[in-house]
Every structure is written in C-alpha cells, then in structure tokens.
N, C-alpha and C. Protein backbone atom coordinates (compact mmCIF):
# COMPACT_ATOMS: atom_id res chain seq x y z
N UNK A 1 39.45 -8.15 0.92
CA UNK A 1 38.09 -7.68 0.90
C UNK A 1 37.33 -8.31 2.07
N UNK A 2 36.52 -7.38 2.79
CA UNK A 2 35.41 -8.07 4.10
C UNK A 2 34.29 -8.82 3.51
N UNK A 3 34.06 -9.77 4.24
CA UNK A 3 33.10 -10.58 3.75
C UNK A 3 32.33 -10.19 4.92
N UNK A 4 30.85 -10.11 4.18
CA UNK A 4 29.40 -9.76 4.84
C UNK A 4 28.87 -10.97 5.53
N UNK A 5 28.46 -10.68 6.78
CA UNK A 5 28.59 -11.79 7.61
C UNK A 5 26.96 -12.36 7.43
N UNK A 6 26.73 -13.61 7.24
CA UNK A 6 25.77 -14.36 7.50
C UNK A 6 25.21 -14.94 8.28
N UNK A 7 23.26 -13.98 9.00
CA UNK A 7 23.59 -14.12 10.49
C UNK A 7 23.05 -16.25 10.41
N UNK A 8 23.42 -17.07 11.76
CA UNK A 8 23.65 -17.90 11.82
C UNK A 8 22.20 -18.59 11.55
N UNK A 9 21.34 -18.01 11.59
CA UNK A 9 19.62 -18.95 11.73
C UNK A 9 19.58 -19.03 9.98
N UNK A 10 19.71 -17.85 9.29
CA UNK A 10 20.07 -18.01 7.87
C UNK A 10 20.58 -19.04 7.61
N UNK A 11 21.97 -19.30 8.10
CA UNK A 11 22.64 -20.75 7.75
C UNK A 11 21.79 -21.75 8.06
N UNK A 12 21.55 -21.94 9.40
CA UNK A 12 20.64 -22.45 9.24
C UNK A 12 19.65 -22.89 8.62
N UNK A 13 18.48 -22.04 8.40
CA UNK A 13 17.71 -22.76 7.26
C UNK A 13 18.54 -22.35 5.82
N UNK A 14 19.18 -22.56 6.03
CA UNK A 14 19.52 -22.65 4.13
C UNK A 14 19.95 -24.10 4.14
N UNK A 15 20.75 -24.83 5.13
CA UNK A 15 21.44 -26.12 5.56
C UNK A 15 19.57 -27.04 5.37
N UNK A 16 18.66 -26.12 5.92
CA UNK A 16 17.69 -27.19 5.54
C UNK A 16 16.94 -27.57 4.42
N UNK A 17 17.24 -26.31 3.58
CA UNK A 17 16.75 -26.08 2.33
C UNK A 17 17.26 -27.46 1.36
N UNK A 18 18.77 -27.72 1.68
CA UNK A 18 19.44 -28.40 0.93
C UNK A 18 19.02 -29.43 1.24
N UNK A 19 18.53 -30.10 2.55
CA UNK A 19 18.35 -31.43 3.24
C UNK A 19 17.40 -31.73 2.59
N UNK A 20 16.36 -29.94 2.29
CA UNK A 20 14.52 -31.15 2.12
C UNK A 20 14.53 -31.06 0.81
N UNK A 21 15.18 -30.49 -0.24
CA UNK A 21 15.44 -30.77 -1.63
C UNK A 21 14.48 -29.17 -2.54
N UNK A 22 14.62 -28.05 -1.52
CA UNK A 22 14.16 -27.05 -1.77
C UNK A 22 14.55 -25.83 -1.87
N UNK A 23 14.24 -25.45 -3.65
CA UNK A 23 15.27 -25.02 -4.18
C UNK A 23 14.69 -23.27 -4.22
N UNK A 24 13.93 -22.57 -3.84
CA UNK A 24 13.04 -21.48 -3.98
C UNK A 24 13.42 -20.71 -2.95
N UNK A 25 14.29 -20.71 -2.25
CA UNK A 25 14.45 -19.78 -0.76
C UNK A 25 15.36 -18.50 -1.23
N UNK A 26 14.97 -17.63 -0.16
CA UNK A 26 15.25 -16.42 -0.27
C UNK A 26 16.86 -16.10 -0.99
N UNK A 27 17.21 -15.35 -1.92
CA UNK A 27 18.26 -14.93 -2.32
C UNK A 27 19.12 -14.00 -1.19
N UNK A 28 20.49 -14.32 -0.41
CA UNK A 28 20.94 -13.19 0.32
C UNK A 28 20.59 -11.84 0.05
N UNK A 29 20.74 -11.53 -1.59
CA UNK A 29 20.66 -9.98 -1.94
C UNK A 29 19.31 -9.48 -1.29
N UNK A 30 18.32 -9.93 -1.42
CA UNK A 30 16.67 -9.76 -0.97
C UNK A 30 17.02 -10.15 0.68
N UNK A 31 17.32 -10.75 1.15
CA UNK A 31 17.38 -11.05 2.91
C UNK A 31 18.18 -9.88 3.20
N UNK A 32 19.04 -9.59 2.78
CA UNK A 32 19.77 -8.23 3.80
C UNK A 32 18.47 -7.12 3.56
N UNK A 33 18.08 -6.75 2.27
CA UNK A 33 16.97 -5.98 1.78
C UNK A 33 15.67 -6.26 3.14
N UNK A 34 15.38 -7.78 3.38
CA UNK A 34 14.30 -7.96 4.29
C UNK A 34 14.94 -7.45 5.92
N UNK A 35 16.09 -7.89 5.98
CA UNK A 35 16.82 -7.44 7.60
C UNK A 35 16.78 -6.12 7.89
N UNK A 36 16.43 -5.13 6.69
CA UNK A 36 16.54 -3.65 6.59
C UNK A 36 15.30 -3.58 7.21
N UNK A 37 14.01 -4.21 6.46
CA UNK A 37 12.80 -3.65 6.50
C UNK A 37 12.67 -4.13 8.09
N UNK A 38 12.67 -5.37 8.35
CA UNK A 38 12.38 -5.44 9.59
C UNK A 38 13.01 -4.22 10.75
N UNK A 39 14.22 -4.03 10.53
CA UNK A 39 14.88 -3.50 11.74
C UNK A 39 14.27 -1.95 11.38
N UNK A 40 13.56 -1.72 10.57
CA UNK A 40 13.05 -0.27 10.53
C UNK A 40 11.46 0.09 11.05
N UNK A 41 11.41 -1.43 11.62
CA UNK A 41 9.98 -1.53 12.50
C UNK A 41 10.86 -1.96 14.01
N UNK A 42 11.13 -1.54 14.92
CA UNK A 42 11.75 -2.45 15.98
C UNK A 42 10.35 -2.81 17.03
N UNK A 43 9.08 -2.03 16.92
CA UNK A 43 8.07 -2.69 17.63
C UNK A 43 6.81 -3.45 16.98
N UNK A 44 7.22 -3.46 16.00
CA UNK A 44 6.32 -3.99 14.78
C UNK A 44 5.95 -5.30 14.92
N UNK A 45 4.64 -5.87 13.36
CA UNK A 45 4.00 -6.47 12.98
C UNK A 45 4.88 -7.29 11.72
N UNK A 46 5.68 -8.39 11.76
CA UNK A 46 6.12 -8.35 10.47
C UNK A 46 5.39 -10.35 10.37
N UNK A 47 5.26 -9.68 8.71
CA UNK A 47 4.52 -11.31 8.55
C UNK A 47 5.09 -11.90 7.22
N UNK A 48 5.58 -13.16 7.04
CA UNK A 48 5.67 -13.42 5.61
C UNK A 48 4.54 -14.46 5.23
N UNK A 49 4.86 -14.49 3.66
CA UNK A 49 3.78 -15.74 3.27
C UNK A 49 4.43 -16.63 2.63
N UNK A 50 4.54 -17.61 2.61
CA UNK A 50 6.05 -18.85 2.03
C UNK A 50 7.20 -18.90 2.76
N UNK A 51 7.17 -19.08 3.70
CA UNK A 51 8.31 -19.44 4.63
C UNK A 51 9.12 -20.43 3.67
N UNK A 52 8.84 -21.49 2.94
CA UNK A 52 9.69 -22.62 2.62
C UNK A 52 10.52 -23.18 4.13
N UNK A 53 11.62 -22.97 3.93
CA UNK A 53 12.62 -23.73 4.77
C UNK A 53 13.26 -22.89 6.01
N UNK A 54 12.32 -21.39 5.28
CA UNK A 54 12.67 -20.12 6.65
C UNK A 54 13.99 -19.41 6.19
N UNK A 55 14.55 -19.26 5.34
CA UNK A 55 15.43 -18.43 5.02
C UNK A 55 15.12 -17.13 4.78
N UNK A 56 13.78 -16.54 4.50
CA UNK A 56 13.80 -15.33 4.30
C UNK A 56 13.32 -15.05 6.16
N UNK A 57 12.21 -16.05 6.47
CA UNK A 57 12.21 -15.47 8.03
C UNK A 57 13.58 -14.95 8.81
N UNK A 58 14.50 -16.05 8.61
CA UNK A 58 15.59 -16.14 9.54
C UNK A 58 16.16 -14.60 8.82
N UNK A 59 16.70 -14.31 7.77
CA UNK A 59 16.88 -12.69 7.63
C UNK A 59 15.85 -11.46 8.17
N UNK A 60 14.37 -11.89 8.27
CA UNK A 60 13.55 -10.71 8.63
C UNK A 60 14.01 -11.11 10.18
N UNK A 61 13.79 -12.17 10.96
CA UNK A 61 14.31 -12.55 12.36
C UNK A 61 15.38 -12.18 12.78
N UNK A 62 16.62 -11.53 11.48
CA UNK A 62 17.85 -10.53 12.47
C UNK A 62 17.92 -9.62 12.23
N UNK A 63 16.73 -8.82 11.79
CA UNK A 63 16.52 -7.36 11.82
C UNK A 63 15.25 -7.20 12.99
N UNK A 64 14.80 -8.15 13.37
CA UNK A 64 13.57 -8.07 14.54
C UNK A 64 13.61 -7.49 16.12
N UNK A 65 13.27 -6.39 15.78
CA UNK A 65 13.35 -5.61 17.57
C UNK A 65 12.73 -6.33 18.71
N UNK A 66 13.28 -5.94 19.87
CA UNK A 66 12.90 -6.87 20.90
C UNK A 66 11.35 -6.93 21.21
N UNK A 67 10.81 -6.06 20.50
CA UNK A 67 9.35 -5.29 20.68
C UNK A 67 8.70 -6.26 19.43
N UNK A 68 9.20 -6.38 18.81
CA UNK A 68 8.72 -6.77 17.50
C UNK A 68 8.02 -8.58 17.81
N UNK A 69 6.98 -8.83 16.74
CA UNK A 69 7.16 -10.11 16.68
C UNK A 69 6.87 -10.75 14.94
N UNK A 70 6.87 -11.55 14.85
CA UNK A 70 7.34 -12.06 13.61
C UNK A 70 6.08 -13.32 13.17
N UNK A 71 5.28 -13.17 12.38
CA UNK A 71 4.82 -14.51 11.74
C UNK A 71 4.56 -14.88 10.77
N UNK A 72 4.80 -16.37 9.72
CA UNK A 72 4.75 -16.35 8.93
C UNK A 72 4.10 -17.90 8.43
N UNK A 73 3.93 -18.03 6.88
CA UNK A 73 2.79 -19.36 7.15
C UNK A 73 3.33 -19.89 5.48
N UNK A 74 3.65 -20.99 5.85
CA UNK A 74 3.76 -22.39 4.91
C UNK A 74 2.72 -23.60 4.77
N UNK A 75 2.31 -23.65 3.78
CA UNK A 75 1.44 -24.38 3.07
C UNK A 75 1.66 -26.01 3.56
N UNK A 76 3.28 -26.35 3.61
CA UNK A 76 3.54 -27.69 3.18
C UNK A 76 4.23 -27.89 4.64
N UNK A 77 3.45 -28.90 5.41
CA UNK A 77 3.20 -29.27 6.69
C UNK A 77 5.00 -29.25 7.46
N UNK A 78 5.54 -29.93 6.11
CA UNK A 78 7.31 -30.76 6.48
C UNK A 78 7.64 -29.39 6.90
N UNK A 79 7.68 -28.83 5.67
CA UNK A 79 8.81 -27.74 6.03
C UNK A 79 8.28 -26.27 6.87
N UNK A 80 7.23 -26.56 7.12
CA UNK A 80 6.59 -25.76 8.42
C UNK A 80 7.20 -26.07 9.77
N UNK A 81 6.94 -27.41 9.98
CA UNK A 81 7.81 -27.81 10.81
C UNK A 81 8.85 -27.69 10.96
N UNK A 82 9.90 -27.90 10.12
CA UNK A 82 11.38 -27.77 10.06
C UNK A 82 11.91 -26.39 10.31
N UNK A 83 11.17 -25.65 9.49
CA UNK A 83 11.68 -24.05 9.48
C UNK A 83 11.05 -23.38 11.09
N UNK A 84 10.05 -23.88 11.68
CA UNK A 84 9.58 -23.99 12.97
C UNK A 84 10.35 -24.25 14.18
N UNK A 85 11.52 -25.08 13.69
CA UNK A 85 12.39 -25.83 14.47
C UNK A 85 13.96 -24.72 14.59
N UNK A 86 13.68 -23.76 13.77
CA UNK A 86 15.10 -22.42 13.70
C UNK A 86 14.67 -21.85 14.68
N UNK A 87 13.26 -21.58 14.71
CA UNK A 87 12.94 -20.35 15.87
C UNK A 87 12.08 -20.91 16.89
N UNK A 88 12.64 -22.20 17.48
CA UNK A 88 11.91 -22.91 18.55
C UNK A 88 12.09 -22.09 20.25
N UNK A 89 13.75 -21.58 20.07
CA UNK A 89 13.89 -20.96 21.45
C UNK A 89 13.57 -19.26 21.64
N UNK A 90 12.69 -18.67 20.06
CA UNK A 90 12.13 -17.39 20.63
C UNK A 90 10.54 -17.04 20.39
N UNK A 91 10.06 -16.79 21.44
CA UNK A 91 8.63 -16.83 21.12
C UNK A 91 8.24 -15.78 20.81
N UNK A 92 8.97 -14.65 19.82
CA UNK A 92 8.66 -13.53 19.16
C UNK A 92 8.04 -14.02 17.61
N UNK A 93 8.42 -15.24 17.46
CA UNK A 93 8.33 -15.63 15.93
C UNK A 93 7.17 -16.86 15.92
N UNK A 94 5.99 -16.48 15.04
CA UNK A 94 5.25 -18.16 14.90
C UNK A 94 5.35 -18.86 13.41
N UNK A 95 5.49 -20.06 13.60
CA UNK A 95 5.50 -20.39 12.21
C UNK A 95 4.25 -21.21 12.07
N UNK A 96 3.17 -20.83 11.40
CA UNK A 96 1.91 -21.41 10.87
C UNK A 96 1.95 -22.24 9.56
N UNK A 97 1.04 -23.40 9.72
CA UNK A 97 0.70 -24.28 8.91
C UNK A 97 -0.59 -24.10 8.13
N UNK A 98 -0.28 -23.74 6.95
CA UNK A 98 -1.74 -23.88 5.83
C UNK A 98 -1.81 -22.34 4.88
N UNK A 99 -2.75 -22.08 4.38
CA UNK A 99 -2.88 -21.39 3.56
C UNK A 99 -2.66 -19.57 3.93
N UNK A 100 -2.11 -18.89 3.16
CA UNK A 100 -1.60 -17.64 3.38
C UNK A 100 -2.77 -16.59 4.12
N UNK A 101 -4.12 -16.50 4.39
CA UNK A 101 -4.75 -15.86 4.93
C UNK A 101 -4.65 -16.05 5.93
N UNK A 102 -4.21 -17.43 6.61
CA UNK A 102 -4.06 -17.26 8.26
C UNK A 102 -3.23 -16.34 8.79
N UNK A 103 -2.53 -15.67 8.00
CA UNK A 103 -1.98 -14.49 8.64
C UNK A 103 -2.86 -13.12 8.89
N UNK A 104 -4.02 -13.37 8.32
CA UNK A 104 -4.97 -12.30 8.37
C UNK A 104 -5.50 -11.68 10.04
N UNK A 105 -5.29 -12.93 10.71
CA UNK A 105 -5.55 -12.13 11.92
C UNK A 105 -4.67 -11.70 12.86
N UNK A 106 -3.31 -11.65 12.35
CA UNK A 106 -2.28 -11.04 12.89
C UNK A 106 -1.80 -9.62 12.22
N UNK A 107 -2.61 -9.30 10.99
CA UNK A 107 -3.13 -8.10 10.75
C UNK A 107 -3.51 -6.87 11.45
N UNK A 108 -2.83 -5.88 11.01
CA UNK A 108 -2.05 -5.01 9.72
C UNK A 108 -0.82 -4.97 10.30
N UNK A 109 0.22 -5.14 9.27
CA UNK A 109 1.75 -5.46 9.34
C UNK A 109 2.15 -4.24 8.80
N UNK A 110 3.19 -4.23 9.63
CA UNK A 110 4.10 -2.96 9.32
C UNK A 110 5.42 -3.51 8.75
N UNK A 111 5.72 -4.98 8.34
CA UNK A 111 6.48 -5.37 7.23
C UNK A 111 5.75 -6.92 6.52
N UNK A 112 5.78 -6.84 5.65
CA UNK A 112 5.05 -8.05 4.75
C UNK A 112 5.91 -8.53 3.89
N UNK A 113 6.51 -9.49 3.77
CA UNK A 113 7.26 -10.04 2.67
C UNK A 113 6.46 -10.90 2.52
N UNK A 114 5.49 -10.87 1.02
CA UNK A 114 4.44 -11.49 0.55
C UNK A 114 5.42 -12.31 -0.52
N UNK A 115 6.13 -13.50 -0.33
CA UNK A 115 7.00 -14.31 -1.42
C UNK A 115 5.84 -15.66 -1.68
N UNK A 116 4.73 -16.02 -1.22
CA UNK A 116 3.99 -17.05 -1.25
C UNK A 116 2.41 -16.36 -1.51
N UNK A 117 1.81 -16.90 -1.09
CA UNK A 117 0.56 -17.02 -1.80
C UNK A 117 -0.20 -15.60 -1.01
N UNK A 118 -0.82 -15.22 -1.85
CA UNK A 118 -1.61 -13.79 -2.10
C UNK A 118 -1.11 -12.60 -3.11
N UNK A 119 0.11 -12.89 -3.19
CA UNK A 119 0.83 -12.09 -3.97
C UNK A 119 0.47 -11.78 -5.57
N UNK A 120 -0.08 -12.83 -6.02
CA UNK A 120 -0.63 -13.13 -7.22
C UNK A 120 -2.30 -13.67 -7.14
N UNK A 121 -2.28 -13.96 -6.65
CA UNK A 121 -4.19 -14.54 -6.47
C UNK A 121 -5.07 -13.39 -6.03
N UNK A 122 -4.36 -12.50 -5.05
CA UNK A 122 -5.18 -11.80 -4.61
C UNK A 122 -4.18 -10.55 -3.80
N UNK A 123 -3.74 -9.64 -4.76
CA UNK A 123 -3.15 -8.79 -4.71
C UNK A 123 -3.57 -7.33 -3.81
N UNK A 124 -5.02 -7.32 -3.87
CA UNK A 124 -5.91 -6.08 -3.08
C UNK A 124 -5.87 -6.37 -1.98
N UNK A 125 -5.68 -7.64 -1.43
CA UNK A 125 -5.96 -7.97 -0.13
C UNK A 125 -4.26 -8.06 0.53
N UNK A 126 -3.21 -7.75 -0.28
CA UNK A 126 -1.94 -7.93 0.05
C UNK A 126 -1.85 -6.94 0.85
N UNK A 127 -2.34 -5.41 0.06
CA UNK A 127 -2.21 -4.54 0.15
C UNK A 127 -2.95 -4.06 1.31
N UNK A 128 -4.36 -4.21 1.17
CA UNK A 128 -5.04 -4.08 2.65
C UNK A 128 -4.81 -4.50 3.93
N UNK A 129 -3.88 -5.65 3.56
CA UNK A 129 -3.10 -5.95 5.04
C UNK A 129 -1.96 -4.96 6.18
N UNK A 130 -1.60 -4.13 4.93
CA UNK A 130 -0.35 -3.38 5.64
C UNK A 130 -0.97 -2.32 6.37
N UNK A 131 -0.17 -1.74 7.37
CA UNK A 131 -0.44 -0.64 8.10
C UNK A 131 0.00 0.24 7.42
N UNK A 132 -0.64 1.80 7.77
CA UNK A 132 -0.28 2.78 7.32
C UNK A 132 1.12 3.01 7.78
N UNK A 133 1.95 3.20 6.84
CA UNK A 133 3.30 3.12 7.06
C UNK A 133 3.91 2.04 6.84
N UNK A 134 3.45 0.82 6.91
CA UNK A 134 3.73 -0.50 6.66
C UNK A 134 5.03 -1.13 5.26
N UNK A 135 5.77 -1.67 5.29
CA UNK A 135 6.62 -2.00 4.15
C UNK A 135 6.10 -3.38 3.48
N UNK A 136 6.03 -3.27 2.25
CA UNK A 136 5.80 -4.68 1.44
C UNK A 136 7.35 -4.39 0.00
N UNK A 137 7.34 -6.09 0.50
CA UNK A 137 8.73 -6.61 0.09
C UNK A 137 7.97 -7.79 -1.04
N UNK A 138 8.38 -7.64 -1.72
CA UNK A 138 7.82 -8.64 -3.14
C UNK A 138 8.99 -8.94 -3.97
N UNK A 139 9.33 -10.12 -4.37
CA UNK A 139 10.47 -10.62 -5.03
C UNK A 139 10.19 -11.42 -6.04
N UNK A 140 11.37 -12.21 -6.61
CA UNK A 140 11.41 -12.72 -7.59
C UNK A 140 10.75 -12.42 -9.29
N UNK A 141 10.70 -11.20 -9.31
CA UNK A 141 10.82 -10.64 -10.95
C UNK A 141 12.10 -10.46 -11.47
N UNK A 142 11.75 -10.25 -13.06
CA UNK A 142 12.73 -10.11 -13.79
C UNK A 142 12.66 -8.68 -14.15
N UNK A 143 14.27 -7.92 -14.30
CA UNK A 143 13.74 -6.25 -14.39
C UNK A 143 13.54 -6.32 -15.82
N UNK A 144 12.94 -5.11 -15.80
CA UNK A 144 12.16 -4.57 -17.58
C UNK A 144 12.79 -2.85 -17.60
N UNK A 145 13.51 -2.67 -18.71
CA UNK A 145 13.69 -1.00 -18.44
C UNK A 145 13.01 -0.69 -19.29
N UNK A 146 11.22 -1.00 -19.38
CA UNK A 146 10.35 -0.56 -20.02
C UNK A 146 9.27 0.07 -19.20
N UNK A 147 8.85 1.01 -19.85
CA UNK A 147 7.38 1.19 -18.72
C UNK A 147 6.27 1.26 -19.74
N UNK A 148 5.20 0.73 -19.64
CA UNK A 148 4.84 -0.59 -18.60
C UNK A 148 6.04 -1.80 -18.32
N UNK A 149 6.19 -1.85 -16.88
CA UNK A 149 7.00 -3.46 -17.17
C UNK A 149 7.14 -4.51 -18.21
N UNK A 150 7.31 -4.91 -18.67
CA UNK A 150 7.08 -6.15 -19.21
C UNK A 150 7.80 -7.17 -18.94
N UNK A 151 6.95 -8.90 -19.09
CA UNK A 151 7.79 -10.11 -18.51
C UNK A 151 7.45 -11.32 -20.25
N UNK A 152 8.24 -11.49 -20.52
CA UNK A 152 8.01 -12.29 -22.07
C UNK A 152 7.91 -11.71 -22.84
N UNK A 153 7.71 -10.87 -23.33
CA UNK A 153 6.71 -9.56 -24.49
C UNK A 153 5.47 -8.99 -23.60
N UNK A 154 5.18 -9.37 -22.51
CA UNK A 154 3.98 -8.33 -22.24
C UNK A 154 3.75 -8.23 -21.30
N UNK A 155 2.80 -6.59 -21.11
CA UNK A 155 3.08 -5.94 -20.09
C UNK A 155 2.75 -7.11 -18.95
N UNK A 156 3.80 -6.74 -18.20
CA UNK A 156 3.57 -7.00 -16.33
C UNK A 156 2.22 -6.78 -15.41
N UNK A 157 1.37 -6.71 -15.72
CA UNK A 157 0.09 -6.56 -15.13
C UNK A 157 0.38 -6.33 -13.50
N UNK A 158 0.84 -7.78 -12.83
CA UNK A 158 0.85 -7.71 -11.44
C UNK A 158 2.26 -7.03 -11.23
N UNK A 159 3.35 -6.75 -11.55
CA UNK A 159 3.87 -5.49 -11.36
C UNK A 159 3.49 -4.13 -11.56
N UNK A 160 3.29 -3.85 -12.27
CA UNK A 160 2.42 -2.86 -12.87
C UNK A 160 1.10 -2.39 -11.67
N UNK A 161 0.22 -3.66 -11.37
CA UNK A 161 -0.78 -3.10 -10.33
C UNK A 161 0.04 -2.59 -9.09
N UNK A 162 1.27 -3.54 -8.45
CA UNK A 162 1.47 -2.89 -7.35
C UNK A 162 2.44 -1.78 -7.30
N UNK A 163 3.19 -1.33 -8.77
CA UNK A 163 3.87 -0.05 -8.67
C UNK A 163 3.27 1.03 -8.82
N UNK A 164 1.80 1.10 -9.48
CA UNK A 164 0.97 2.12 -9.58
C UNK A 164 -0.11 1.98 -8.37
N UNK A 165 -0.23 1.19 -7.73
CA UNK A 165 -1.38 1.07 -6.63
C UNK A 165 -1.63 2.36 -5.72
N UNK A 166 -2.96 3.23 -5.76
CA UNK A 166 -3.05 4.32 -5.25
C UNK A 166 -2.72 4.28 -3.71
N UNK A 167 -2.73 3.49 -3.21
CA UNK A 167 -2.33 3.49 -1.55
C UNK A 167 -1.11 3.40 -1.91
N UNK A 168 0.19 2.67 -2.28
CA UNK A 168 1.20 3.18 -1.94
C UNK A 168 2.63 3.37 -3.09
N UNK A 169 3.39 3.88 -2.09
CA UNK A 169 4.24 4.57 -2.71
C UNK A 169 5.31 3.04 -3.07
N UNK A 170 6.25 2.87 -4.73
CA UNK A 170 6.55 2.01 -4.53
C UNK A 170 7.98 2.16 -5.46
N UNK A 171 8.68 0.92 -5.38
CA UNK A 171 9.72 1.06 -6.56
C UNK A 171 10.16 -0.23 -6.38
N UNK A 172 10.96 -0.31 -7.77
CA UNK A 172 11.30 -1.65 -7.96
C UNK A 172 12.86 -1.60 -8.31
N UNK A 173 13.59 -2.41 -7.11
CA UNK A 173 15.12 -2.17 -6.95
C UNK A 173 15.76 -3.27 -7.66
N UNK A 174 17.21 -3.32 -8.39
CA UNK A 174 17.60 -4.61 -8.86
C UNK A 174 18.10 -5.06 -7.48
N UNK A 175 17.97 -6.45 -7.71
CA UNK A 175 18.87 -7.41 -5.90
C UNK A 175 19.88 -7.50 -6.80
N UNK A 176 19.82 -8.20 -8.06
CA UNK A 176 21.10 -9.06 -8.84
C UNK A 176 20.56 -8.07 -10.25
N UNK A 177 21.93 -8.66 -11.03
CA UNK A 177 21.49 -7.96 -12.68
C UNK A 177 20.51 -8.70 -13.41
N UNK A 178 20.02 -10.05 -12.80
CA UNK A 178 18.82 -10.24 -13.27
C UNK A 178 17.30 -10.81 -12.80
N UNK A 179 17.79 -9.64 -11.40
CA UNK A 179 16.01 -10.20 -10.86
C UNK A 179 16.34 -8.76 -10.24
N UNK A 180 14.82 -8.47 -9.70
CA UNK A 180 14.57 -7.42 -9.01
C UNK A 180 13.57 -7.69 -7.50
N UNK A 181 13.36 -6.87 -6.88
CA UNK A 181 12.28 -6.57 -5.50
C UNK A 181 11.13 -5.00 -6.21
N UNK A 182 10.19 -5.41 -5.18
CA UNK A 182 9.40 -4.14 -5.38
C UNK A 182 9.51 -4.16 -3.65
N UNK A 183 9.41 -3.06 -3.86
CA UNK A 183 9.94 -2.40 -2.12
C UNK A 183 8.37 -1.43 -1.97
N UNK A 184 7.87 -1.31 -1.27
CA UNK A 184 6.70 -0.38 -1.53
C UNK A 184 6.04 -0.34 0.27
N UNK A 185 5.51 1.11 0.17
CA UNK A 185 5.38 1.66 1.92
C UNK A 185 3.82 2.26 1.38
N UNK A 186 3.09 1.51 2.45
CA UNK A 186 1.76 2.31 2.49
C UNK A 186 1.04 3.38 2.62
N UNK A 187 0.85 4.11 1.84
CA UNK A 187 0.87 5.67 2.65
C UNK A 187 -0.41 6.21 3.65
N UNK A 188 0.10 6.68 4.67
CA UNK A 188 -0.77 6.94 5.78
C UNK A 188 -1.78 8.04 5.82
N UNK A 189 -1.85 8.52 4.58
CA UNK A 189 -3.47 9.12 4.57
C UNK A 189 -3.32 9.17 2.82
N UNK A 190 -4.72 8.92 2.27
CA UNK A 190 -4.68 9.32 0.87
C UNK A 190 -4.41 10.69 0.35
N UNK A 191 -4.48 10.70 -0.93
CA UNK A 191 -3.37 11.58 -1.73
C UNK A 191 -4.52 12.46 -2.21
C-alpha cells in the first residue's frame, strides 16, 4: 500500500508540537482538507486563527500559490515564535503575535481556517471576514446524525449557526469516525 506523503514543514511543526508540550495541532485528515482549500485559491488571501506550533499553517503553506500569501496569529508569544521559525525563508507567510482580530486587516480571505479564537466568541465577524467566494474551514466537532446537530444532548447552536448561516453555503464532512470539519464557501451575491 502507498503511503501519503507528508509535506516536510508539517513535520516540522509537528516535531515542535512535541518539544513545546502541545497537544491541539491540526489532525493530518483536516491538513490535507486545508492543502485542498488553499491550493484552490493560488492568488489568494488565506488566514488562520491558532497557529499553535503551525501545523495546520504548514498544510495550508503546501497548498499556497506563488501568488498567494498566507497569515496567521497565535495568542501565546513562545509558540508564535517557534511556528514563525518554519516559515522564516518565505515571505509569503506572516506569523502574528496576539489576539485573533489582528488578522482583520489582512481582510477578506478567500481561505480562513478559523481553529482559534473568533470561531466561538464571535462567529458574525468570522463570517464577514471571507470574500465572496471565500472558503471557511472549522474543525474539531463531534459528528451528530441528528438535525439540529447536537453535542452532549443538545442542540449545537454554533454548528447549527454556521451550517444554516444565510451568506453561505456549507457542510459538515467526517475527517475521522469521530470528529468532523464544516467546510463552508461564501456566496457571492445573496439568495
């Protein structure tokens, strides 16, 4: 059987993940999922929010067109730095220090992997970030083959807002048999 190759900045920060004792980084199944979205922008805007240790960057970073540039923003100074230190020799990619709106002025993204902060605090403004046409990548749920979602006994609210959200079109894919992505594209004129 072929084994699916793991591009090397991935290894990379995953090697750092283990060093700084951080256990939250991107699942492969969701990074090939993010390498898709990126490479389906090749002149694009792509931004994440929670870099951690840069494992999901380093997957959106090998789907990144030469046109493209890449930024994304970590809260926690260390591993800003560190994950800063994968993509020191291309200046398509920035890695920012502090709270998830500083990506606001690198606004509207035509890929968003919102895995850190806005995703839940402030969900309207996730959404207002993307370009028309834009992809948002959201992870770490558990699937429900209920509708309404549900997470414990009850409904999913913040799934729920962004699979019904009138701007865009959305769905929620399994990565593994027990987590899922919401994959969702902005639509470029209302309905």
């Amino acid at each position: 059987m072929a084994v699916r190759a793991v591009p090397s900045r991935v290894e990379a920060a995953e090697r750092l993940a283990v060093e700084a004792g951080f256990e939250k980084s991107c699942i492969r199944e969701v990074g090939r999922l993010l390498r898709t979205a990126a490479a389906s922008k090749p002149g694009g805007v792509v931004a994440e929010s929670g870099t951690g240790s840069g494992v999901g960057t380093a997957w959106l970073h090998s789907g990144l067109g030469e046109g493209a540039r890449l930024v994304t923003v970590e809260r926690e100074e260390e591993l800003a730095r560190r994950a800063a230190g994968v993509f020191a020799d291309d200046s398509r990619v920035s890695v920012l220090t502090g709270d998830w709106r500083l990506l606001e002025p690198h606004a509207p993204f035509d890929v968003f992997f919102c895995d850190g902060g806005g995703k839940r605090d402030d969900p309207r403004r996730v959404v207002d970030l993307l370009a028309p046409g834009g992809i948002l990548v959201l992870d770490d749920f558990t699937p429900s083959a209920q509708w309404p979602p549900r997470f414990e006994g009850e409904v999913d609210e913040l799934r729920l807002f962004y699979l019904t959200h009138p701007d865009l079109d959305a769905a929620e894919v399994l990565t593994t048999p027990a987590s899922s992505a919401i994959v969702a594209a902005r639509r470029r004129a209302p309905r």
